[in-house]
N, C-alpha and C. Protein backbone atom coordinates (compact mmCIF):
# COMPACT_ATOMS: atom_id res chain seq x y z
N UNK A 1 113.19 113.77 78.47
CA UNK A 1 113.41 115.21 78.61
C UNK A 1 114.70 115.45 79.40
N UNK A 2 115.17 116.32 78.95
CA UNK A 2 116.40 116.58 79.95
C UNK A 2 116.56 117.15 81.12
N UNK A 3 117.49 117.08 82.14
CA UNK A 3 116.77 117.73 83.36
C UNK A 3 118.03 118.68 83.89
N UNK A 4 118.28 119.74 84.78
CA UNK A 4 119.18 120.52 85.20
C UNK A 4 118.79 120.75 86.24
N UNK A 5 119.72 120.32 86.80
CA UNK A 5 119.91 120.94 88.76
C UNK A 5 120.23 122.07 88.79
N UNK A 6 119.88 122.95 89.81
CA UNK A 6 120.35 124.47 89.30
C UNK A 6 120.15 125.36 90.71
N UNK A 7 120.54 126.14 90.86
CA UNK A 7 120.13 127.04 91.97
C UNK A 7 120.09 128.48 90.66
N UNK A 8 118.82 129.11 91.44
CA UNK A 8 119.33 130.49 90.38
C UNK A 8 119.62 131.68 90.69
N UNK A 9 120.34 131.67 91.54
CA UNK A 9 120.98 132.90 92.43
C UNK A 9 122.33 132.47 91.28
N UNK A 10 122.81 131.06 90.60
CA UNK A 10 124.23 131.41 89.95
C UNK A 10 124.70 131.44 88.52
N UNK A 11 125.26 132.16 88.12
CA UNK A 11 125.51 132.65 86.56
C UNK A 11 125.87 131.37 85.74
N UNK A 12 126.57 130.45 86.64
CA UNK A 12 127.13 129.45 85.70
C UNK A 12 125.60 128.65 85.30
N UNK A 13 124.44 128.69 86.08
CA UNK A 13 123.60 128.10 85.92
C UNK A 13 122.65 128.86 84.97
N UNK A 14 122.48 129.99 85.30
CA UNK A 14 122.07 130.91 84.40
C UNK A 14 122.57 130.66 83.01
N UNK A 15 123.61 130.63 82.34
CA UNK A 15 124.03 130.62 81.31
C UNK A 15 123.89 128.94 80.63
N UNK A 16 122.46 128.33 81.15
CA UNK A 16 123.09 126.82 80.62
C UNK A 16 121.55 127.41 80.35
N UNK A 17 120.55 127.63 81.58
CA UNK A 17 119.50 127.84 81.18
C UNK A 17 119.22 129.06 79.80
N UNK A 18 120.10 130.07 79.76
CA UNK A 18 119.83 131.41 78.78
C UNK A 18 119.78 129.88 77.29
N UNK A 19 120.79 129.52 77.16
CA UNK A 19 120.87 128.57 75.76
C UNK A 19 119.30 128.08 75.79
N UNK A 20 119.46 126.94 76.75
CA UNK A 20 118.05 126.76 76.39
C UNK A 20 117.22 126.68 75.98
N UNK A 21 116.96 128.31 76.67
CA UNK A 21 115.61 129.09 76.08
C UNK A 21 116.29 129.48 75.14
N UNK A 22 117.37 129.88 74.79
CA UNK A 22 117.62 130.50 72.87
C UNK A 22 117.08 129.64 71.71
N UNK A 23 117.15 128.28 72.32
CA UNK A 23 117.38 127.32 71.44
C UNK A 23 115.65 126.60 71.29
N UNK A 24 114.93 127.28 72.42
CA UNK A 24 113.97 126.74 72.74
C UNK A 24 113.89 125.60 72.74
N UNK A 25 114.71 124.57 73.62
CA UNK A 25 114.46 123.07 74.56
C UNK A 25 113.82 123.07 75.57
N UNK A 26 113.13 122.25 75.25
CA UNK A 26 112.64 122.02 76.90
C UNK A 26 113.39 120.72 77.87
N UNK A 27 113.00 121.60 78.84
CA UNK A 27 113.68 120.69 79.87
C UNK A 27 113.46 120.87 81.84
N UNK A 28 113.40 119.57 82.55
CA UNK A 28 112.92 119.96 83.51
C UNK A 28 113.73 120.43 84.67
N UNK A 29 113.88 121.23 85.54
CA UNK A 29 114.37 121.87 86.31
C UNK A 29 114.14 121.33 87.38
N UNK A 30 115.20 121.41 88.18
CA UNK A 30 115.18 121.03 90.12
C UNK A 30 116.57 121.87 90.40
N UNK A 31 115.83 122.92 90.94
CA UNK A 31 116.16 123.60 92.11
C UNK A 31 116.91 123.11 93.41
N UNK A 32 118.27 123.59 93.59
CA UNK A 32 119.04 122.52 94.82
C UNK A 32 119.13 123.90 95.23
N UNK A 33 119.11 123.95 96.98
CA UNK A 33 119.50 124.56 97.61
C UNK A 33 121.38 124.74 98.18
N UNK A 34 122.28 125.14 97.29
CA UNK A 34 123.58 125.04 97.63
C UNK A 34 123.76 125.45 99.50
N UNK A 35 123.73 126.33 99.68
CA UNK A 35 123.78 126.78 101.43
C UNK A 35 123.17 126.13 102.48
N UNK A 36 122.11 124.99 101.79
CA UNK A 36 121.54 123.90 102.49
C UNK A 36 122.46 122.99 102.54
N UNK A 37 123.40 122.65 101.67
CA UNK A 37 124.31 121.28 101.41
C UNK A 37 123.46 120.43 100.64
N UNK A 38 122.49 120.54 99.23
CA UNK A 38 121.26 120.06 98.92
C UNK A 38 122.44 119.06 97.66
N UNK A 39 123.14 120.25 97.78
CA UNK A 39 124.11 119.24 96.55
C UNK A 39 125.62 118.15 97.20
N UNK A 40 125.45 117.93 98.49
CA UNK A 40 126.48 117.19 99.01
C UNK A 40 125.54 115.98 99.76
N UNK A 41 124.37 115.68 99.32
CA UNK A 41 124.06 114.70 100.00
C UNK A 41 124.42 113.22 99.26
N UNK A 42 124.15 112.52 99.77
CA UNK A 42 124.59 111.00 99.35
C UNK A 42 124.06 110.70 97.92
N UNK A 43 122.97 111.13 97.81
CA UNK A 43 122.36 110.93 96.44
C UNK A 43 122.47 111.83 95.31
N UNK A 44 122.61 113.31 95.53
CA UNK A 44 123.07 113.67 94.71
C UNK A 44 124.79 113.91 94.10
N UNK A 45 125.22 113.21 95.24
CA UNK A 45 126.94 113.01 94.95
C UNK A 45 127.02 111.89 93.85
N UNK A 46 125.81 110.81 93.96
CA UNK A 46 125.75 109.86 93.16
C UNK A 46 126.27 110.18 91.70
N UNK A 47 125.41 111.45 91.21
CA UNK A 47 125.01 112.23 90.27
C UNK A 47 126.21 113.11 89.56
N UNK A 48 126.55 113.85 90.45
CA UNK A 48 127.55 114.67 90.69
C UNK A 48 128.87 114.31 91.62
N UNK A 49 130.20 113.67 91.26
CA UNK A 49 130.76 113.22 92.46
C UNK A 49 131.15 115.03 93.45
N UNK A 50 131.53 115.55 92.41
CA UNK A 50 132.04 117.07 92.99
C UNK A 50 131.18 117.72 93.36
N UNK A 51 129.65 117.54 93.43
CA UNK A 51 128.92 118.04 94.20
C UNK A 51 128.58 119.53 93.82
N UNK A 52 128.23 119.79 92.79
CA UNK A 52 128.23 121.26 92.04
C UNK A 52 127.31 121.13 91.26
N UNK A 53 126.81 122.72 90.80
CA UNK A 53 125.53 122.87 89.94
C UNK A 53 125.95 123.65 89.25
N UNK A 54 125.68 124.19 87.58
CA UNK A 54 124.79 123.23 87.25
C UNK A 54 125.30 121.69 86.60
N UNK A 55 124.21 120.79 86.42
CA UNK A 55 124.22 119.45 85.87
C UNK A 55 123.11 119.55 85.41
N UNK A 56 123.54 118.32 84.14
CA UNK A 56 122.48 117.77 83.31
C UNK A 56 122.63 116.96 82.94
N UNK A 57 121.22 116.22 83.11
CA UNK A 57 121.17 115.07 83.54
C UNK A 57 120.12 114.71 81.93
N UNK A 58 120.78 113.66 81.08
CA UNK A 58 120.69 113.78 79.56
C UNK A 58 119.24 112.58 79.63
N UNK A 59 118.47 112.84 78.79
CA UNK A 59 117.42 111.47 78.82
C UNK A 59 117.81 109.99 78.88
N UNK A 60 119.09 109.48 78.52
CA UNK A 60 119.42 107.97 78.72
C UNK A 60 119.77 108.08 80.35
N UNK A 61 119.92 109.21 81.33
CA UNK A 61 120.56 109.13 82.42
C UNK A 61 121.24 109.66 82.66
N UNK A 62 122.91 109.67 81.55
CA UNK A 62 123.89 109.99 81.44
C UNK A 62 124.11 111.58 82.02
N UNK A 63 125.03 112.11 82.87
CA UNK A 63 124.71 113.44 83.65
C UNK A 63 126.42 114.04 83.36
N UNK A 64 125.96 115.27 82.89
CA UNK A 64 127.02 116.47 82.66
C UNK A 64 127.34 117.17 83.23
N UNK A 65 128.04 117.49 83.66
CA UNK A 65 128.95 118.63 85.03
C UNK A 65 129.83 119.56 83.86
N UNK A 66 129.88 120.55 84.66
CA UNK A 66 130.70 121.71 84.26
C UNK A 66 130.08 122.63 83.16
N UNK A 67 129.45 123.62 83.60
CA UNK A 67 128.59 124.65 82.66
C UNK A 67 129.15 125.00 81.32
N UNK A 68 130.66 125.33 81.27
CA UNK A 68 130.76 125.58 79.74
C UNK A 68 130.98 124.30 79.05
N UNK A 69 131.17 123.06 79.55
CA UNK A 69 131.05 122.22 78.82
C UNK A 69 129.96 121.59 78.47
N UNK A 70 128.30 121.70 79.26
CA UNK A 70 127.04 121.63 79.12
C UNK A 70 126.70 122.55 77.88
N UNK A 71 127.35 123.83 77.98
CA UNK A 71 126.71 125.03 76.72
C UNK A 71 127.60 124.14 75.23
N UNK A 72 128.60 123.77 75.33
CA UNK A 72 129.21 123.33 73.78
C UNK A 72 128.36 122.29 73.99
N UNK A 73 128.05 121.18 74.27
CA UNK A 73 127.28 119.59 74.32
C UNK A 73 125.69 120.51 73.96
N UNK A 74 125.70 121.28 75.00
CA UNK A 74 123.75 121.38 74.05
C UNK A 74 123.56 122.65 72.80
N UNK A 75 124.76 123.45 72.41
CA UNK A 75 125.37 124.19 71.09
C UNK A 75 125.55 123.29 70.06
N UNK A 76 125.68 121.87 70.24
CA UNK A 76 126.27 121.40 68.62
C UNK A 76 125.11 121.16 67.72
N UNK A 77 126.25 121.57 66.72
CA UNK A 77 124.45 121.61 65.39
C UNK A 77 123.58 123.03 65.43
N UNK A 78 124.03 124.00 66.32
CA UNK A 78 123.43 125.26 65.58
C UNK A 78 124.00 126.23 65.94
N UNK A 79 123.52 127.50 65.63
CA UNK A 79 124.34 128.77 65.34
C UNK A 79 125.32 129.06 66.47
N UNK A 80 125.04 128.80 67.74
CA UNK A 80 126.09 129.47 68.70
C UNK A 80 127.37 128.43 69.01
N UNK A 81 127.80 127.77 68.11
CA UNK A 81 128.61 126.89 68.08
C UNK A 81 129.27 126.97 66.65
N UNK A 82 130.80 127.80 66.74
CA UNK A 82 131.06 127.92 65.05
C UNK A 82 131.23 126.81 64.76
N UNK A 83 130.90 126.81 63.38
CA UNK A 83 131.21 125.72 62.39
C UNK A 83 133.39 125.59 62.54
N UNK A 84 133.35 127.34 62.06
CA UNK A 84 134.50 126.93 61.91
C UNK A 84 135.72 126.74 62.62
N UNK A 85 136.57 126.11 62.70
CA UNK A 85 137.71 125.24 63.55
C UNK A 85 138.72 126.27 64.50
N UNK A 86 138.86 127.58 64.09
CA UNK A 86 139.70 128.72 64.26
C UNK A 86 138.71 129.71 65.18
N UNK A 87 137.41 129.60 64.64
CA UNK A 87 136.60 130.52 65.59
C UNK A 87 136.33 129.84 66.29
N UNK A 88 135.99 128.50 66.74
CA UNK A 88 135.20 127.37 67.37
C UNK A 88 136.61 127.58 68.84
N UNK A 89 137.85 127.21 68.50
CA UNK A 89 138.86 127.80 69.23
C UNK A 89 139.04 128.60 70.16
N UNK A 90 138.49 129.89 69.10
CA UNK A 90 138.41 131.07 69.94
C UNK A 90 137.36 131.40 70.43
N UNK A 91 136.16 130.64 70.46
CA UNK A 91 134.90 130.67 71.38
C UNK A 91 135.54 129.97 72.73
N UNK A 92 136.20 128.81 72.75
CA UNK A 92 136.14 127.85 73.99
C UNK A 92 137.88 128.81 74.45
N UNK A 93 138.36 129.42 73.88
CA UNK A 93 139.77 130.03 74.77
C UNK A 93 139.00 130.93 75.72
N UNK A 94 137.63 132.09 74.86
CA UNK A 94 137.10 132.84 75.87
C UNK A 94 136.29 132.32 76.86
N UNK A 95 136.11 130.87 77.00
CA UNK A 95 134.94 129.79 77.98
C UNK A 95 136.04 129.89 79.11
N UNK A 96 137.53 129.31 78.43
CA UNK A 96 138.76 128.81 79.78
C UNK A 96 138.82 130.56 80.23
N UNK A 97 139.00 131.02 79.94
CA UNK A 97 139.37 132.53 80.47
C UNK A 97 138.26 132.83 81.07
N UNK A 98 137.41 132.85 81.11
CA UNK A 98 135.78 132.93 81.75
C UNK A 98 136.06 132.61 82.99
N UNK A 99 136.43 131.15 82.99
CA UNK A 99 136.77 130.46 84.39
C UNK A 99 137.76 130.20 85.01
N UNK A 100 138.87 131.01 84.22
CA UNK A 100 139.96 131.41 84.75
C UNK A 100 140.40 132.42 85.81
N UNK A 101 139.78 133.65 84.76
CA UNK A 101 139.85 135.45 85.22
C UNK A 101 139.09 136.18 85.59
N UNK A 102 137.29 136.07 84.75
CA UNK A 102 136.24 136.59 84.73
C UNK A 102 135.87 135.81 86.31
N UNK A 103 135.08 134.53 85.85
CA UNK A 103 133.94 134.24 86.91
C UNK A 103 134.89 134.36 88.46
N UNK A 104 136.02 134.14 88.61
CA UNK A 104 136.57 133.69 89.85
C UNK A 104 136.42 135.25 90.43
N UNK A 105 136.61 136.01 89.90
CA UNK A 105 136.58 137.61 90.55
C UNK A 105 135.42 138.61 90.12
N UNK A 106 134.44 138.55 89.50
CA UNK A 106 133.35 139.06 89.32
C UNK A 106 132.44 138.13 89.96
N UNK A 107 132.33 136.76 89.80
CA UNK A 107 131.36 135.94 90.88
C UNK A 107 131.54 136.40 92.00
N UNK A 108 132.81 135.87 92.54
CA UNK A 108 133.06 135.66 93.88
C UNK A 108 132.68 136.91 94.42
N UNK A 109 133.17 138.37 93.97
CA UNK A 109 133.06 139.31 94.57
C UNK A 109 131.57 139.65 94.61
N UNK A 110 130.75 139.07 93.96
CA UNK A 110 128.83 138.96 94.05
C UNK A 110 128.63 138.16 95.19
N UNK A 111 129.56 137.10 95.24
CA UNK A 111 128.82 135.96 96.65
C UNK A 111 129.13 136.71 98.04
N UNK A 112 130.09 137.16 97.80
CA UNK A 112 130.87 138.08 99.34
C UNK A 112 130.20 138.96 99.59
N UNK A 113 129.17 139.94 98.53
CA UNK A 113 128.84 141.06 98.88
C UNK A 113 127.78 140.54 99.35
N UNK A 114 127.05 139.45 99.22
CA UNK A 114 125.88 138.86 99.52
C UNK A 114 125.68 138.30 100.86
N UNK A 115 126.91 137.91 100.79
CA UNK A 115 127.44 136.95 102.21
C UNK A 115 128.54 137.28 103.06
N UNK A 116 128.14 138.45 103.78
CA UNK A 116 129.58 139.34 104.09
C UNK A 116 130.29 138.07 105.66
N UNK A 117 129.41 136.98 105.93
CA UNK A 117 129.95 136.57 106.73
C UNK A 117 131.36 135.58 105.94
N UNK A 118 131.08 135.40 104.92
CA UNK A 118 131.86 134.39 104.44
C UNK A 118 133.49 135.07 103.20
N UNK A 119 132.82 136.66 103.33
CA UNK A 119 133.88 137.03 102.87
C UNK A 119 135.29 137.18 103.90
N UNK A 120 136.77 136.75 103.81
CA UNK A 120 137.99 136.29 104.45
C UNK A 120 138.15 137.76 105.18
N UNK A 121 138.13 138.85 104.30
CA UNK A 121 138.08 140.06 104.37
C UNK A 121 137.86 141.38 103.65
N UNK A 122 137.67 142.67 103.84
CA UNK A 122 137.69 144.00 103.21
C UNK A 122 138.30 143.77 102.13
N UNK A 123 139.92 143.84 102.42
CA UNK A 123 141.04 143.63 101.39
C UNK A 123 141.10 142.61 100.51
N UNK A 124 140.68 141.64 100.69
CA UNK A 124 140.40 140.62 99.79
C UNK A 124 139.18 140.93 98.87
N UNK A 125 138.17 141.58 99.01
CA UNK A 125 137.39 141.74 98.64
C UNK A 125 137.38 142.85 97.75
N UNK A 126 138.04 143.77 98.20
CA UNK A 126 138.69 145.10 97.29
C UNK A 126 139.74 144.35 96.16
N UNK A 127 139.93 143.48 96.46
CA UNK A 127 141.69 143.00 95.10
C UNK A 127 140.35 142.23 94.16
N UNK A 128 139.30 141.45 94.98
CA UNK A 128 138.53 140.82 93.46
C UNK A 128 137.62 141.72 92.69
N UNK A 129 137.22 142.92 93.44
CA UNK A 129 136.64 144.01 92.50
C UNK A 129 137.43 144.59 91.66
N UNK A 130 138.81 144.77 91.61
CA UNK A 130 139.60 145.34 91.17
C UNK A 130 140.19 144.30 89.84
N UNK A 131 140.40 142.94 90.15
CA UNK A 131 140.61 142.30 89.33
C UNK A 131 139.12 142.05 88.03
N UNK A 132 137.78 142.00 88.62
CA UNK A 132 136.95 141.97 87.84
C UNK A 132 136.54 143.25 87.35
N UNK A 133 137.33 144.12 87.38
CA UNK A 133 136.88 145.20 86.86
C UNK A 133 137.94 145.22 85.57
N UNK A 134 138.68 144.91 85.84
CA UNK A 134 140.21 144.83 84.59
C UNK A 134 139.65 143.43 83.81
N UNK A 135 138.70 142.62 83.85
CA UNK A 135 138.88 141.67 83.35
C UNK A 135 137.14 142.07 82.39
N UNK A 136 136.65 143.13 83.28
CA UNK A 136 135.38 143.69 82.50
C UNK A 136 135.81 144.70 80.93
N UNK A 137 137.21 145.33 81.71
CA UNK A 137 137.77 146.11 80.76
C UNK A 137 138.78 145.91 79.85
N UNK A 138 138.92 144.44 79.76
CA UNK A 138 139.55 144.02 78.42
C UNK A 138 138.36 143.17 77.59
N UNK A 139 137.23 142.82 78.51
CA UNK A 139 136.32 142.62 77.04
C UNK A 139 135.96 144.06 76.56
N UNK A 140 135.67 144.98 77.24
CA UNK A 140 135.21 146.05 76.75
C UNK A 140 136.32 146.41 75.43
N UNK A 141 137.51 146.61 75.55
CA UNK A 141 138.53 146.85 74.57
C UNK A 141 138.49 146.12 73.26
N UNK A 142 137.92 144.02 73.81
CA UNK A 142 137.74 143.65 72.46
C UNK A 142 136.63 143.75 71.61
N UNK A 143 135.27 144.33 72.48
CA UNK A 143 134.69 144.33 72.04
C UNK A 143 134.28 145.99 70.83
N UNK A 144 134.92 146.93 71.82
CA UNK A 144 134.75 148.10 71.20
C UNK A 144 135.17 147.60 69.50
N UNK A 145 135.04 147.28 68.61
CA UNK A 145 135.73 146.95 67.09
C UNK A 145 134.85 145.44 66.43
N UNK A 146 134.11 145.01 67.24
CA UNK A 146 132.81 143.94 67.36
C UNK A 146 131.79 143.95 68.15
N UNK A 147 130.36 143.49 67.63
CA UNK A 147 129.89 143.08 68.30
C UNK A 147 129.45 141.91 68.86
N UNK A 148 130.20 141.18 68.90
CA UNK A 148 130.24 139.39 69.45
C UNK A 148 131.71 139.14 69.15
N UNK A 149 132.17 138.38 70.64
CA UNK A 149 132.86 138.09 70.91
C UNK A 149 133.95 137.48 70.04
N UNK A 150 133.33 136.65 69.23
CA UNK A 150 133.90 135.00 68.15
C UNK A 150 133.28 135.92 66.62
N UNK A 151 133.66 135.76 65.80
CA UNK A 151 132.64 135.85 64.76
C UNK A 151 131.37 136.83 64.39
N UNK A 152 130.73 136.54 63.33
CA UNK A 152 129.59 137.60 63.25
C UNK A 152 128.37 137.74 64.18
N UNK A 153 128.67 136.33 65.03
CA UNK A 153 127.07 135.98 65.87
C UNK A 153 127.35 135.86 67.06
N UNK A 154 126.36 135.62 68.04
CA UNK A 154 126.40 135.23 68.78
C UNK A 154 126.37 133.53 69.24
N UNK A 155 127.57 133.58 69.89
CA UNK A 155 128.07 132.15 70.50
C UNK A 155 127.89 131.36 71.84
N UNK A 156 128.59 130.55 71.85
CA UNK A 156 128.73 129.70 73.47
C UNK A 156 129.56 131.15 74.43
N UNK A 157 130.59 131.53 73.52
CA UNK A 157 131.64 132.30 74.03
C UNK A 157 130.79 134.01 74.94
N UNK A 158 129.95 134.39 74.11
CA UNK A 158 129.15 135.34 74.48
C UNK A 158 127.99 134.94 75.78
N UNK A 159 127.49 133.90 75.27
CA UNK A 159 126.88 133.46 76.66
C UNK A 159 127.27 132.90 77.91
N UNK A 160 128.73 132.44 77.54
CA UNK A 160 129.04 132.35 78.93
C UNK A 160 129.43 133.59 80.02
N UNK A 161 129.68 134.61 79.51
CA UNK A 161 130.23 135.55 79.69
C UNK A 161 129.12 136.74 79.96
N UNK A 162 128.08 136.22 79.44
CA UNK A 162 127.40 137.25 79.94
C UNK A 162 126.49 137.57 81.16
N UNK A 163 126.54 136.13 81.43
CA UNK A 163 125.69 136.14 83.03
C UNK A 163 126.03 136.72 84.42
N UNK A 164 127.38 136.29 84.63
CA UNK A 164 128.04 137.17 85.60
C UNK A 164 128.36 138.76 85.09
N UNK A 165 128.53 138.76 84.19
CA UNK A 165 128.75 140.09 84.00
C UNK A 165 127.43 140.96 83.73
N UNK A 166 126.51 140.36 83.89
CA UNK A 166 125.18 140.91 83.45
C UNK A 166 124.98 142.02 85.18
N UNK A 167 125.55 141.00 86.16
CA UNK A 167 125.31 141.40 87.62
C UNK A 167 126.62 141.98 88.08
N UNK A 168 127.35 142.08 87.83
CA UNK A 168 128.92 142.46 88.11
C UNK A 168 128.62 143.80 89.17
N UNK A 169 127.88 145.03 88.82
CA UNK A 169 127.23 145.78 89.65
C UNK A 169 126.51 145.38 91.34
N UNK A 170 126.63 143.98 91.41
CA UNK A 170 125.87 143.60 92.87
C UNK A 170 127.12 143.01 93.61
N UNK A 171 128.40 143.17 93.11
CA UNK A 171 129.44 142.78 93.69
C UNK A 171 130.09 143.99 93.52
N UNK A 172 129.80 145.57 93.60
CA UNK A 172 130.45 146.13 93.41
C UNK A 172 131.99 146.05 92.76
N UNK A 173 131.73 145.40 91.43
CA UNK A 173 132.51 145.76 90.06
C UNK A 173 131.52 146.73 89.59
N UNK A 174 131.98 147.89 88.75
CA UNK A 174 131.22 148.67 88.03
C UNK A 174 131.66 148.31 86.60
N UNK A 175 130.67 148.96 86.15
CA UNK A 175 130.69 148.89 84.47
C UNK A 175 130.54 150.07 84.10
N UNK A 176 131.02 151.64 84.83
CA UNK A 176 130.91 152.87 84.35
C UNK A 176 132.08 152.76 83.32
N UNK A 177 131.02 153.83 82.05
CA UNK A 177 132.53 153.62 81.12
C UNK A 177 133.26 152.85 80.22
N UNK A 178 132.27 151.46 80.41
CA UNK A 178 132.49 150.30 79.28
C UNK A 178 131.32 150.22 78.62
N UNK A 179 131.30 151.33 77.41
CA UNK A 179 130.14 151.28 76.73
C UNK A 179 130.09 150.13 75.46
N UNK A 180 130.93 149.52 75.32
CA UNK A 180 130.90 148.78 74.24
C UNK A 180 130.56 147.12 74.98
N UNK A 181 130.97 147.07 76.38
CA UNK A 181 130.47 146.04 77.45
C UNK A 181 129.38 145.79 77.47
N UNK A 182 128.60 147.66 77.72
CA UNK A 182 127.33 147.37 78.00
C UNK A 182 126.52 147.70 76.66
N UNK A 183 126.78 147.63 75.43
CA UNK A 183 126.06 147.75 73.88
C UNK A 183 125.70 146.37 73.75
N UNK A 184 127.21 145.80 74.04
CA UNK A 184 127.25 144.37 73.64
C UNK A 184 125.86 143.09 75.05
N UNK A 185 125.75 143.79 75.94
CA UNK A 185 124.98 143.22 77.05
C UNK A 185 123.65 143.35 76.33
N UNK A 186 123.50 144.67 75.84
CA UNK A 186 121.86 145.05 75.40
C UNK A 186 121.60 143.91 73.94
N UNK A 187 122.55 143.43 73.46
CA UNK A 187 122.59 142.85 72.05
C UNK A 187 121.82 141.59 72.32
N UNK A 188 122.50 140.87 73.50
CA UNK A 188 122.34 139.70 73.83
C UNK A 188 121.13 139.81 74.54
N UNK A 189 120.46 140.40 74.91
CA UNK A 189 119.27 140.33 75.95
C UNK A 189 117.86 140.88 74.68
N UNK A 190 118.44 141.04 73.31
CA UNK A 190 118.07 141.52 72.39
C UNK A 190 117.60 140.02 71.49
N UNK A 191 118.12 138.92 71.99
CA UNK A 191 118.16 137.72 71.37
C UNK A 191 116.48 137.47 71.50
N UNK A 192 115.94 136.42 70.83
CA UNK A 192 114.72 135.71 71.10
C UNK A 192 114.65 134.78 71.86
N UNK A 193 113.94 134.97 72.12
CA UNK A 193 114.39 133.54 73.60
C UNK A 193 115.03 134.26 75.09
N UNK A 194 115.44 135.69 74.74
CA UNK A 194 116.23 135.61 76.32
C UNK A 194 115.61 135.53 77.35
N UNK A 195 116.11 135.60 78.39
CA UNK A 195 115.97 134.91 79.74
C UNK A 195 117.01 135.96 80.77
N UNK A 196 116.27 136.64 81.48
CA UNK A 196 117.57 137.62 82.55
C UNK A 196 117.96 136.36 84.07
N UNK A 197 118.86 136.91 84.37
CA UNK A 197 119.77 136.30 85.62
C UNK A 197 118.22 136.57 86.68
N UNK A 198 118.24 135.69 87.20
CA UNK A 198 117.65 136.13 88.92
C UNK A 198 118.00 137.03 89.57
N UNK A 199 117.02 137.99 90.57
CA UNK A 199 117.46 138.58 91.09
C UNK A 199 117.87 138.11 92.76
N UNK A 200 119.07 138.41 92.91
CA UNK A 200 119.50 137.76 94.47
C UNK A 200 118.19 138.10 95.59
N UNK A 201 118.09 136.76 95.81
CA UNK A 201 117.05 136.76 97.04
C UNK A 201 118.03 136.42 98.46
N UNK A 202 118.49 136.83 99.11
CA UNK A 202 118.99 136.73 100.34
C UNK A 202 118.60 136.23 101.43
């Protein structure tokens, strides 16, 4: 069986588990406490040298780091993984931009609001709402003219994207006004199998 380390206070983890359950796999879960240091201990560095969640850890042993590259590895062979070479492309350009533009300033500005000791400052904290709000409002733009991101369906590209942005509101980013953001949110939570984000326990 396969197994995933995970904390679920985080989107990147969220979005390995949403597949998952789309796909209906099973698989067993362990819970690491990140703010404990649960993922920097000696043994799970073994696992993980970078010390990050989520991972998956494959039935021969073999263990996967980095969430959008976990969602294409457990996507191949069915629908949320295009077949074709041009859309398949443009699913994984919107994965790098995810973790480029999206998660770094819609996450972060969720962990700060959570953790006001660890936010640097106000102003810093005002420039990543501001940046995840512009980065909410150019999917909204591509999406207004589709509904999925890649293609006719829903993809890797849509699920990565939708976890943090599902919460973007608890980091004060708003989503007033991106109705095609939030059509496209209701679509996906519309899937069989879904699965919502955790709610922050503090």
């Amino acid at each position: 069986m396969l197994t995933l380390y995970d904390c679920l206070e985080s989107g990147n983890g969220h979005k390995v588990r949403l597949l998952l359950s789309l796909l209906g796999r099973e698989c067993r879960l362990v819970l690491k406490d990140i703010h404990a240091g649960e993922t920097r201990t000696p043994e799970f560095l073994t696992l993980n040298p970078d010390g990050r969640i989520p991972l998956l850890r494959l039935e021969d042993g073999t263990c996967l780091a980095e969430s959008n590259a976990i969602l294409v590895w457990l996507a191949e062979g069915s629908s949320f993984l295009p077949d074709d070479r041009l859309e398949r492309a443009r699913a994984l350009a919107w994965m790098f931009w995810e973790q480029y533009n999206h998660e770094p300033n819609v996450a972060v500005a969720r962990f700060w609001a959570h953790h006001p000791a660890k936010c640097p400052s106000q102003e810093q904290l005002a420039q990543k709402r501001e940046k995840g709000r512009a980065a909410l409002e150019l999917l909204d733009r591509h999406l207004s003219t589709r509904d999925w991101l890649v293609g006719g369906r829903a993809s890797v590209a849509d699920l990565c994207l939708y976890s943090y942005s599902s919460v973007s509101e608890e980091g004060g980013v708003d989503r007033d006004g991106l109705d095609a953001l939030n059509r496209w949110l209701g679509r996906i939570e519309a899937l069989p199998g879904f699965i919502a984000m955790e709610p922050w326990s503090d």
